[in-house]
N, C-alpha and C. Protein backbone atom coordinates (compact mmCIF):
# COMPACT_ATOMS: atom_id res chain seq x y z
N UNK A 1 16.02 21.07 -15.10
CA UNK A 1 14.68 20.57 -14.87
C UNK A 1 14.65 19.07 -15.16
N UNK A 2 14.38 18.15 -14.59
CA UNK A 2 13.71 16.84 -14.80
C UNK A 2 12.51 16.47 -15.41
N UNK A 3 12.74 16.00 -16.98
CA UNK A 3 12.11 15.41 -17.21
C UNK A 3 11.86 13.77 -17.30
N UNK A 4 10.48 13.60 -16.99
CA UNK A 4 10.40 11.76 -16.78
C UNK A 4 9.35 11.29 -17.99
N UNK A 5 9.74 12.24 -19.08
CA UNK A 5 9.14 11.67 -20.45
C UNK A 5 8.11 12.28 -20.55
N UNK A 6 7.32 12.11 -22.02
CA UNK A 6 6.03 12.88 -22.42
C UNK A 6 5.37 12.06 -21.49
N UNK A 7 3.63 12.98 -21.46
CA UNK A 7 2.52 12.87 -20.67
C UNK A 7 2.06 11.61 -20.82
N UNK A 8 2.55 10.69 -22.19
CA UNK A 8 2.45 9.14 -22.20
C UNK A 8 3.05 8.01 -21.42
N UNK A 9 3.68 8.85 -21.49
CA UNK A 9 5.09 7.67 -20.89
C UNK A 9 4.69 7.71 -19.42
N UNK A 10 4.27 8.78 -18.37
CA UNK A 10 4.31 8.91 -16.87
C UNK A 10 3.32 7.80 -16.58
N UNK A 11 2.18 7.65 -16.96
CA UNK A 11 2.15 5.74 -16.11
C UNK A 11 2.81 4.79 -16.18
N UNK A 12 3.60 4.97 -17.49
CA UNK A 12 4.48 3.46 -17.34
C UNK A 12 5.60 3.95 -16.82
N UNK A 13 6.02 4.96 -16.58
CA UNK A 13 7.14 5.49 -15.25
C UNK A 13 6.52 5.45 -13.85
N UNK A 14 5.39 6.05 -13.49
CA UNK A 14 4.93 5.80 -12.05
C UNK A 14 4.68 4.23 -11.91
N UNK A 15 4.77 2.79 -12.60
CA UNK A 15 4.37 2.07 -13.05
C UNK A 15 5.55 1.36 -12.29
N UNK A 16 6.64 1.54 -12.79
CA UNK A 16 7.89 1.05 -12.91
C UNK A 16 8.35 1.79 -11.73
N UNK A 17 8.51 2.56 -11.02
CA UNK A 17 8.81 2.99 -9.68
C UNK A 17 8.02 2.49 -8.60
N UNK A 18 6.92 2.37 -8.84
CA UNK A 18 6.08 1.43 -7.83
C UNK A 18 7.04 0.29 -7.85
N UNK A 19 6.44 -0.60 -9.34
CA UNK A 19 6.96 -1.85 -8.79
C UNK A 19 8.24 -2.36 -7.78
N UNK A 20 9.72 -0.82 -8.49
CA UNK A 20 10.44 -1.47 -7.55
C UNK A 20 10.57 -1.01 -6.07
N UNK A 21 9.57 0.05 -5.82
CA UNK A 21 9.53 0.56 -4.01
C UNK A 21 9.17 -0.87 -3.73
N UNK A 22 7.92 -1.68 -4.23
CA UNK A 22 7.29 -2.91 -3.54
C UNK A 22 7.96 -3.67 -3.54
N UNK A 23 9.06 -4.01 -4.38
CA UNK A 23 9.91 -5.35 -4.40
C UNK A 23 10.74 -4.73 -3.28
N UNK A 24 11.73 -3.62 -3.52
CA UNK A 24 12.44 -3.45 -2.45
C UNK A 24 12.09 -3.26 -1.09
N UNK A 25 10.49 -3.01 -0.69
CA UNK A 25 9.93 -3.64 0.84
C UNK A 25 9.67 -4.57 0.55
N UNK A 26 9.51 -5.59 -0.32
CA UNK A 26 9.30 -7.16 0.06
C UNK A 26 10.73 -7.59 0.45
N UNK A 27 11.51 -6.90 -0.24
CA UNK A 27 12.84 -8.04 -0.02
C UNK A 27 13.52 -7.47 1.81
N UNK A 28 12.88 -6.00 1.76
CA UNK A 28 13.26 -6.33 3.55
C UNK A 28 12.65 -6.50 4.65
N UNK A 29 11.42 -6.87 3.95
CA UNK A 29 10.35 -7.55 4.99
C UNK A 29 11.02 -9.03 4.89
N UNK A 30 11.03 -9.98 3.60
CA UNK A 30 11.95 -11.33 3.56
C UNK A 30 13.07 -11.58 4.69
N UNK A 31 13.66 -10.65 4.52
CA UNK A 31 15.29 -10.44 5.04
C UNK A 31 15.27 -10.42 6.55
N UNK A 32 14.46 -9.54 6.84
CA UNK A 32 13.73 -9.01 8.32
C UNK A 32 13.45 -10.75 8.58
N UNK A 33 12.29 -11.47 7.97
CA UNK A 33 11.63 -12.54 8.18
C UNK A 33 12.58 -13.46 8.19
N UNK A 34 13.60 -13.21 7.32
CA UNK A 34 14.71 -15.07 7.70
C UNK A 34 15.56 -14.53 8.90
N UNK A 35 15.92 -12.91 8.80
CA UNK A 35 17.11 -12.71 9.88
C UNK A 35 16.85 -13.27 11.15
N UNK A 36 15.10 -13.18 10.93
CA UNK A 36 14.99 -13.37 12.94
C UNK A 36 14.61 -15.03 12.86
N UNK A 37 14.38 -15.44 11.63
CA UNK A 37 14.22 -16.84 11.87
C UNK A 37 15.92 -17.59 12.49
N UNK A 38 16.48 -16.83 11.50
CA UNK A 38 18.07 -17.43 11.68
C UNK A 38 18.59 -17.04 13.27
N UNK A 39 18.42 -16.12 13.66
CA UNK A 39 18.46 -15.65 15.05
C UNK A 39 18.31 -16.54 15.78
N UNK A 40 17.35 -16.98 16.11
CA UNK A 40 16.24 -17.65 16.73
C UNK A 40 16.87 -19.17 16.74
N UNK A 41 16.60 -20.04 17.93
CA UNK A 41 17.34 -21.30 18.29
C UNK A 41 15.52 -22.13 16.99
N UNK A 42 14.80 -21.54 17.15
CA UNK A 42 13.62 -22.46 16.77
C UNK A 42 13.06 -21.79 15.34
N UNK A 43 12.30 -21.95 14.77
CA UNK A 43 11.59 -21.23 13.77
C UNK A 43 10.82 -20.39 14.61
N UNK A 44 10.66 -18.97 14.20
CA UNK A 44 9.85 -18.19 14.29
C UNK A 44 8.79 -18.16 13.57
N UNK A 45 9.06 -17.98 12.19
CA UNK A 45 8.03 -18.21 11.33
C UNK A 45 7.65 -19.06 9.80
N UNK A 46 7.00 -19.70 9.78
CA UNK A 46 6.43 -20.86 8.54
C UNK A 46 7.19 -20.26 7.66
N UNK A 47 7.47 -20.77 6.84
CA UNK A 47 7.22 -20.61 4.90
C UNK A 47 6.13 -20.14 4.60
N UNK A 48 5.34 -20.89 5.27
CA UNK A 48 3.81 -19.92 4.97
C UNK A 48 3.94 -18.66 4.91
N UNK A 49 3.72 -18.48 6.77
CA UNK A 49 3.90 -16.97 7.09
C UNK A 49 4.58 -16.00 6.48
N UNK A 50 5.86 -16.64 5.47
CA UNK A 50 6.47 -15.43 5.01
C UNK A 50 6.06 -15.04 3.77
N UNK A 51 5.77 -16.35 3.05
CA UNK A 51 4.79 -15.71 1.71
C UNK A 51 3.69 -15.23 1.73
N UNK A 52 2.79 -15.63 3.14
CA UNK A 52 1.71 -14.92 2.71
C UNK A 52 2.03 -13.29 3.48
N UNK A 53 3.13 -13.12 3.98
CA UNK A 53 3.65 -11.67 4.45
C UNK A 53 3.74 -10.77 3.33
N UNK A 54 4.70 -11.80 2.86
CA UNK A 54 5.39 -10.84 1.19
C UNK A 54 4.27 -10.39 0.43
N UNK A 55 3.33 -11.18 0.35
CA UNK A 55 2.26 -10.73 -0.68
C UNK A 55 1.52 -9.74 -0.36
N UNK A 56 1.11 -9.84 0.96
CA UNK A 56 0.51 -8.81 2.17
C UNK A 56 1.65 -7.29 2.01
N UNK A 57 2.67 -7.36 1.88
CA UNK A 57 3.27 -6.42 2.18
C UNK A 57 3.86 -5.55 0.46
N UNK A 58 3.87 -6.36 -0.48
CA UNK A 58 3.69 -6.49 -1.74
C UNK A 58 2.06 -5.65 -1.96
N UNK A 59 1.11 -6.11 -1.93
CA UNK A 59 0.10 -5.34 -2.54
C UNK A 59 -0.05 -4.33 -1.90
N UNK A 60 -0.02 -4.42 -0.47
CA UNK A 60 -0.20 -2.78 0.27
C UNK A 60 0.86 -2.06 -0.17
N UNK A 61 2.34 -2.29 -0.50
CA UNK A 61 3.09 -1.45 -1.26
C UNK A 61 2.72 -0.46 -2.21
N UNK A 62 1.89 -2.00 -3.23
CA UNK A 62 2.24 -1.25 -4.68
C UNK A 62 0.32 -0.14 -4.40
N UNK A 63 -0.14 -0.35 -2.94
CA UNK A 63 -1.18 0.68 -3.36
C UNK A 63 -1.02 1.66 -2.99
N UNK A 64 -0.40 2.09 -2.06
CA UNK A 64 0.43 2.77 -1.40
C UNK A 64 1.33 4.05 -2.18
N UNK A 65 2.07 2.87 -2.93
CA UNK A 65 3.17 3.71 -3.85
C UNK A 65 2.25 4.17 -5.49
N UNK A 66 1.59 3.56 -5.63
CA UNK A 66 0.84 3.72 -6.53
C UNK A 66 0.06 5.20 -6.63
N UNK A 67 -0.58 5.45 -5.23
CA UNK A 67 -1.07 6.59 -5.04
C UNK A 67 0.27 7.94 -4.70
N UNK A 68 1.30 7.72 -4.10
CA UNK A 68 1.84 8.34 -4.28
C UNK A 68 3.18 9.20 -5.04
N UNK A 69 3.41 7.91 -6.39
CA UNK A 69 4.63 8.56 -7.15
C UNK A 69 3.90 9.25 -7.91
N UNK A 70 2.47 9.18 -8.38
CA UNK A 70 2.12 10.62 -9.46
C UNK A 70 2.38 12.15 -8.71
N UNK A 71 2.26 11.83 -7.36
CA UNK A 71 2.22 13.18 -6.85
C UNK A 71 3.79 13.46 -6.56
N UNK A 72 4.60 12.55 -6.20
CA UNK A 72 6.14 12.97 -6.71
C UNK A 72 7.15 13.42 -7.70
N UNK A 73 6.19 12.41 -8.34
CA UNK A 73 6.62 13.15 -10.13
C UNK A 73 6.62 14.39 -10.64
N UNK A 74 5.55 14.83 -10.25
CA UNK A 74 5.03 15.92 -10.71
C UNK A 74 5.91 16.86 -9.72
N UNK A 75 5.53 16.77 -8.51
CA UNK A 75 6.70 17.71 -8.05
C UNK A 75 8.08 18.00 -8.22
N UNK A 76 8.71 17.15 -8.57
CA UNK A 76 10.24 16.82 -8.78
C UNK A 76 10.16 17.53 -10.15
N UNK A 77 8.68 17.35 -11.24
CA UNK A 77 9.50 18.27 -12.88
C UNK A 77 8.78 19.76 -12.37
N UNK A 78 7.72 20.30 -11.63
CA UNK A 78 7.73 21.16 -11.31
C UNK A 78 8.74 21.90 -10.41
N UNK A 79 9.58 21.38 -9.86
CA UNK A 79 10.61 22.06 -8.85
C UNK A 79 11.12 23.47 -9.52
N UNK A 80 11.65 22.93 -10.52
CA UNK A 80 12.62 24.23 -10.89
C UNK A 80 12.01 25.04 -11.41
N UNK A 81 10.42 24.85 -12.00
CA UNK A 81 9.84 25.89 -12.12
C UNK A 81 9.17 26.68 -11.04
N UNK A 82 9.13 26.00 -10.22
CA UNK A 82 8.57 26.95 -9.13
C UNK A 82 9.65 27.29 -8.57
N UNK A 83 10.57 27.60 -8.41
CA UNK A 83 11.86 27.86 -7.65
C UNK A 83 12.58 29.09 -9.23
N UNK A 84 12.08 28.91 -9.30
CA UNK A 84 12.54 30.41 -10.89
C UNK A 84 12.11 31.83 -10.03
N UNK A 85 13.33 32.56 -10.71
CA UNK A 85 12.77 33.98 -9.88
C UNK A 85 12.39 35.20 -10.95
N UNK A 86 11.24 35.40 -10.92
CA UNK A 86 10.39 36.13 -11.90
C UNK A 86 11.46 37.29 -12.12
N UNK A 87 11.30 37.46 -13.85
CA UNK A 87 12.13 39.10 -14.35
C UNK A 87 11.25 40.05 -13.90
């Protein structure tokens, strides 16, 4: 069974899994954003455009993921109890 710590600890675990789903789509929204700049004979897109992307793509992440690692969590330490086969 998986546990992800006492009933204290699971926001600052759903907490800490957010943050890094959002960093790891910022960094391939970034990546995405220089690959095609580098592609490209011209700029595609500002400095601007990409920070204000990242941030754009950064907060819709973390609301996103926010709403959904409590409900992962919980499934992942419930698994093996629901998967038990009654005596």
């Amino acid at each position: 069974m998986v546990k992800l710590g006492s009933t204290d600890n699971k926001p600052k675990v759903v907490l800490l899994l957010s943050l890094a789903t959002s960093i790891v789509l910022d960094v391939l929204f970034l990546s995405g954003a220089l690959l095609t700049n580098v592609s490209r004979g011209e700029t595609a897109y500002t400095h601007v455009d990409m920070a204000a992307g990242s941030i754009f793509v950064f907060v819709i992440s973390m609301i996103i993921s926010l709403s959904l690692w409590p409900r992962i969590t919980e499934w992942i330490e419930n698994r093996e109890t629901n998967n038990k086969i009654p005596d």
